[in-house]
PDB file of N, CA and C in Angstrom:
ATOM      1  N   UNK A   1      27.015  -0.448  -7.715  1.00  0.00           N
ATOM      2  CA  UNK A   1      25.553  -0.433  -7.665  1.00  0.00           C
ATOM      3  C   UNK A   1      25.027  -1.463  -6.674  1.00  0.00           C
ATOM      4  N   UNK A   2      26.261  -2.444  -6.750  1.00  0.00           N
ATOM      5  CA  UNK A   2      25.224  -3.992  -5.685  1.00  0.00           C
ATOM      6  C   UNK A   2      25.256  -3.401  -4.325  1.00  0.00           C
ATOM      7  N   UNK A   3      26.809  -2.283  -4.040  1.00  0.00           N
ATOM      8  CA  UNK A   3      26.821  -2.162  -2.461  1.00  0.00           C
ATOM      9  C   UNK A   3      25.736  -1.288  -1.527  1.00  0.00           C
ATOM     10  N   UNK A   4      25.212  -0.211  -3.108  1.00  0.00           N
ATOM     11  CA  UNK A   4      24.428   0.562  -2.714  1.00  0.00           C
ATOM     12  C   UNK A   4      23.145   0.583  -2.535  1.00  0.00           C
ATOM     13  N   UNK A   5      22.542  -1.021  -3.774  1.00  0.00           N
ATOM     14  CA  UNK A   5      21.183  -1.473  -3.279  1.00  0.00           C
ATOM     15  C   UNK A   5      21.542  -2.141  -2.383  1.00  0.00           C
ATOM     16  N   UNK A   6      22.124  -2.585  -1.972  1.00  0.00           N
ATOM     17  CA  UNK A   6      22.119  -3.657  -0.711  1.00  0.00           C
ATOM     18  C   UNK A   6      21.727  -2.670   0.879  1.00  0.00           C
ATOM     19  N   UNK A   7      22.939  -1.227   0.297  1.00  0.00           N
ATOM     20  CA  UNK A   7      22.446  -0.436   1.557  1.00  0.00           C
ATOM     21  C   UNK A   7      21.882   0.441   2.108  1.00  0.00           C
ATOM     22  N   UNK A   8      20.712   0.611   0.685  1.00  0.00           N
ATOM     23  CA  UNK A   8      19.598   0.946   1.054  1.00  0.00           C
ATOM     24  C   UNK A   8      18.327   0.190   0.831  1.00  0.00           C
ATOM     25  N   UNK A   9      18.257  -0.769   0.608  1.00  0.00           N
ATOM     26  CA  UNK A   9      17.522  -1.939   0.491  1.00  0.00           C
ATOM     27  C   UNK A   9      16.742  -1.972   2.329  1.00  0.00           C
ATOM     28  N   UNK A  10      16.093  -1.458   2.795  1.00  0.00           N
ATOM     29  CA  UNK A  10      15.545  -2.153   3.892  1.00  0.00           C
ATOM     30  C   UNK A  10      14.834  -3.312   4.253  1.00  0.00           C
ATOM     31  N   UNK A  11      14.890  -3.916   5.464  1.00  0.00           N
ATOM     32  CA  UNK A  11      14.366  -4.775   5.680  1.00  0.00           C
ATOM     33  C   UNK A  11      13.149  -5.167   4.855  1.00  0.00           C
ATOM     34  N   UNK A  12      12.418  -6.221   4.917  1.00  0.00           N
ATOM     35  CA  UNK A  12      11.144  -6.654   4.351  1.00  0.00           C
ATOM     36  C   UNK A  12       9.808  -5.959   5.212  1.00  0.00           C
ATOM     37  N   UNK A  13      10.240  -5.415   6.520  1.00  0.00           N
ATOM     38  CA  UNK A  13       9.616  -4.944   7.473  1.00  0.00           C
ATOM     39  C   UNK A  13       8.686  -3.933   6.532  1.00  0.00           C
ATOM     40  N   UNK A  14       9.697  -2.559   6.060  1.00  0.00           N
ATOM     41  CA  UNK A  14       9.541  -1.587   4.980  1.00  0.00           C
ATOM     42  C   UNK A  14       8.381  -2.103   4.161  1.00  0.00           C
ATOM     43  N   UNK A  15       8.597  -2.831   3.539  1.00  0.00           N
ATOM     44  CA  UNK A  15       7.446  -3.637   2.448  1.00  0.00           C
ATOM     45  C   UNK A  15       6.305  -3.965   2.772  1.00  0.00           C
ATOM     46  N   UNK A  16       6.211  -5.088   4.119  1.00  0.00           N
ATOM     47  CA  UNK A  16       4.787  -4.975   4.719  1.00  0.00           C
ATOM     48  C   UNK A  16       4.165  -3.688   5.084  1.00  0.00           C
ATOM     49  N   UNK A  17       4.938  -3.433   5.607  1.00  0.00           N
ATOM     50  CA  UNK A  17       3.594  -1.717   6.002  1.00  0.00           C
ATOM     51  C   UNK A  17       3.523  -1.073   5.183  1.00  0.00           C
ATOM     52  N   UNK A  18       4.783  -1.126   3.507  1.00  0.00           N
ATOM     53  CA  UNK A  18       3.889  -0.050   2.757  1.00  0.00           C
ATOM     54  C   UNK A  18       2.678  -0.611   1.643  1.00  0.00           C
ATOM     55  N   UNK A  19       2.779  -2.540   1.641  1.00  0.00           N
ATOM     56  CA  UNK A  19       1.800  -3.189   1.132  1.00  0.00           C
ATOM     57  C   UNK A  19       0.624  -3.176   2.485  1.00  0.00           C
ATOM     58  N   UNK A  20       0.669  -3.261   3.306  1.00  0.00           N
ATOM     59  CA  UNK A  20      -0.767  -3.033   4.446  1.00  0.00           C
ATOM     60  C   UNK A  20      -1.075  -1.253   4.414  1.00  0.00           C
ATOM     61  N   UNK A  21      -0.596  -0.927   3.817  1.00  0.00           N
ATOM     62  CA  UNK A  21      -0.927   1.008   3.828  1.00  0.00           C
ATOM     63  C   UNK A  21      -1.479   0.561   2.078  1.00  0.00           C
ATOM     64  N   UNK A  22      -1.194   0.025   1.244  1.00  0.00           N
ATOM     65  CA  UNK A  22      -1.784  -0.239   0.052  1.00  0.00           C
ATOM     66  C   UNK A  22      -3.185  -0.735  -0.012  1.00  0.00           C
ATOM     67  N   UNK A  23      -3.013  -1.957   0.594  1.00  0.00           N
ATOM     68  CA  UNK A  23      -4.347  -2.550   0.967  1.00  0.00           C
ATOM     69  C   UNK A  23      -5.411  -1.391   1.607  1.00  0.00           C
ATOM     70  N   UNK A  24      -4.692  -1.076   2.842  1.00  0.00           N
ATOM     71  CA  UNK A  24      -5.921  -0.327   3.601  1.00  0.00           C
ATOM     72  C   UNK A  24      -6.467   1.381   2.227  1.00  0.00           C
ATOM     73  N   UNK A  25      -5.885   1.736   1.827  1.00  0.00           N
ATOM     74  CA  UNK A  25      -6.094   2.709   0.761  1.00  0.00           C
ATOM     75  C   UNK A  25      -6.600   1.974  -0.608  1.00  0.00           C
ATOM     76  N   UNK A  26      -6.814   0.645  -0.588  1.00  0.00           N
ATOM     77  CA  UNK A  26      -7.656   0.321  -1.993  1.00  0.00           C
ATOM     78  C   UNK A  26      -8.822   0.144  -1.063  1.00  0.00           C
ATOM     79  N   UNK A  27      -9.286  -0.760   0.305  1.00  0.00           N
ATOM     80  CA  UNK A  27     -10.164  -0.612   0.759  1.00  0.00           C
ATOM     81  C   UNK A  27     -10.931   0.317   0.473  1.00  0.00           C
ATOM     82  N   UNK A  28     -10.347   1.163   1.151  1.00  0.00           N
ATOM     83  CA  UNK A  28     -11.387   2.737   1.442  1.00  0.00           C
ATOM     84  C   UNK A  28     -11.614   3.252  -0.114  1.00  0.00           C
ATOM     85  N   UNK A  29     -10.707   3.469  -0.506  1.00  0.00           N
ATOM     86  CA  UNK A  29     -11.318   3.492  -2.039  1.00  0.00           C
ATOM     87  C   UNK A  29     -12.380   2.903  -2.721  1.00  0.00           C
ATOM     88  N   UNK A  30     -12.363   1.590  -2.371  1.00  0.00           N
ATOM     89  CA  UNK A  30     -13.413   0.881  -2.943  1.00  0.00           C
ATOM     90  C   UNK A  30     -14.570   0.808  -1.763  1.00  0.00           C
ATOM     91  N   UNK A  31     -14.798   1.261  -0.752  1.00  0.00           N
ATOM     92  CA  UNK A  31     -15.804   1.707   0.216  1.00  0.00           C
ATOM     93  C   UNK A  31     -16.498   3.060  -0.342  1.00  0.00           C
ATOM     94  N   UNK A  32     -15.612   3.741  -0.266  1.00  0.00           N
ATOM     95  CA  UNK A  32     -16.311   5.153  -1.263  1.00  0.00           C
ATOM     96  C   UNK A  32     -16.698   4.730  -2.614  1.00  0.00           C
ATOM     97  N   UNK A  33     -16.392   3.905  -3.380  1.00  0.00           N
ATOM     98  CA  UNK A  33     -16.784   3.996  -4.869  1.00  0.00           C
ATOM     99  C   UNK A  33     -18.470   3.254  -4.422  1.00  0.00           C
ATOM    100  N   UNK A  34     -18.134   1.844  -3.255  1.00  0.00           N
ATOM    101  CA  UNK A  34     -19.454   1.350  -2.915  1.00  0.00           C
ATOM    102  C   UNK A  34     -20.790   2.011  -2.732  1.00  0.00           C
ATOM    103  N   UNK A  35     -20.372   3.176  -1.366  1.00  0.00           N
ATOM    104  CA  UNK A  35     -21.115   4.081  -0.831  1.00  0.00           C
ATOM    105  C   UNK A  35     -21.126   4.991  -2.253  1.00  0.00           C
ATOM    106  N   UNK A  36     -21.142   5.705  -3.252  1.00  0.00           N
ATOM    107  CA  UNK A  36     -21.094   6.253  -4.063  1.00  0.00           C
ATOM    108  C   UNK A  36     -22.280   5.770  -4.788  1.00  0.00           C
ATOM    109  N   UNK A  37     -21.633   4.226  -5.362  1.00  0.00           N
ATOM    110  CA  UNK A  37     -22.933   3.300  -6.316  1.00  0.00           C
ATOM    111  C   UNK A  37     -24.105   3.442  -5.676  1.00  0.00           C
ATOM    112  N   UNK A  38     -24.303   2.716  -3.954  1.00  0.00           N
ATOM    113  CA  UNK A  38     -25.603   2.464  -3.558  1.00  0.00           C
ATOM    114  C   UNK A  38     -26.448   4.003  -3.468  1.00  0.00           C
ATOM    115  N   UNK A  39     -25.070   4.915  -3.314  1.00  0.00           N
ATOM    116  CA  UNK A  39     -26.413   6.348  -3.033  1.00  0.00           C
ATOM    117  C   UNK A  39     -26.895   6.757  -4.173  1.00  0.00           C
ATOM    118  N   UNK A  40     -26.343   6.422  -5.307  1.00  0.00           N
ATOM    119  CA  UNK A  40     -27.329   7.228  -6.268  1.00  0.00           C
ATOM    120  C   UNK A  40     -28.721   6.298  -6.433  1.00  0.00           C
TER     121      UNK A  40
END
């Protein structure tokens, strides 16, 4: 099991962009819920 997380374990690279693809998708989420509140 250790050899096989190890070799598919990617870099930390992997992690930032799929935590900056997280971030940018709670943004916008919470831009639409904003724009949502102020229009009614």
């Amino acid at each position: 099991m250790r050899i096989i997380h190890q070799k598919y374990m990617p870099s930390s690279h992997f992690y930032k962009i799929f935590a900056i693809i997280c971030q940018k998708l709670k943004s916008y989420a919470n831009l639409l819920i904003y724009n949502k509140i102020s229009s009614i």
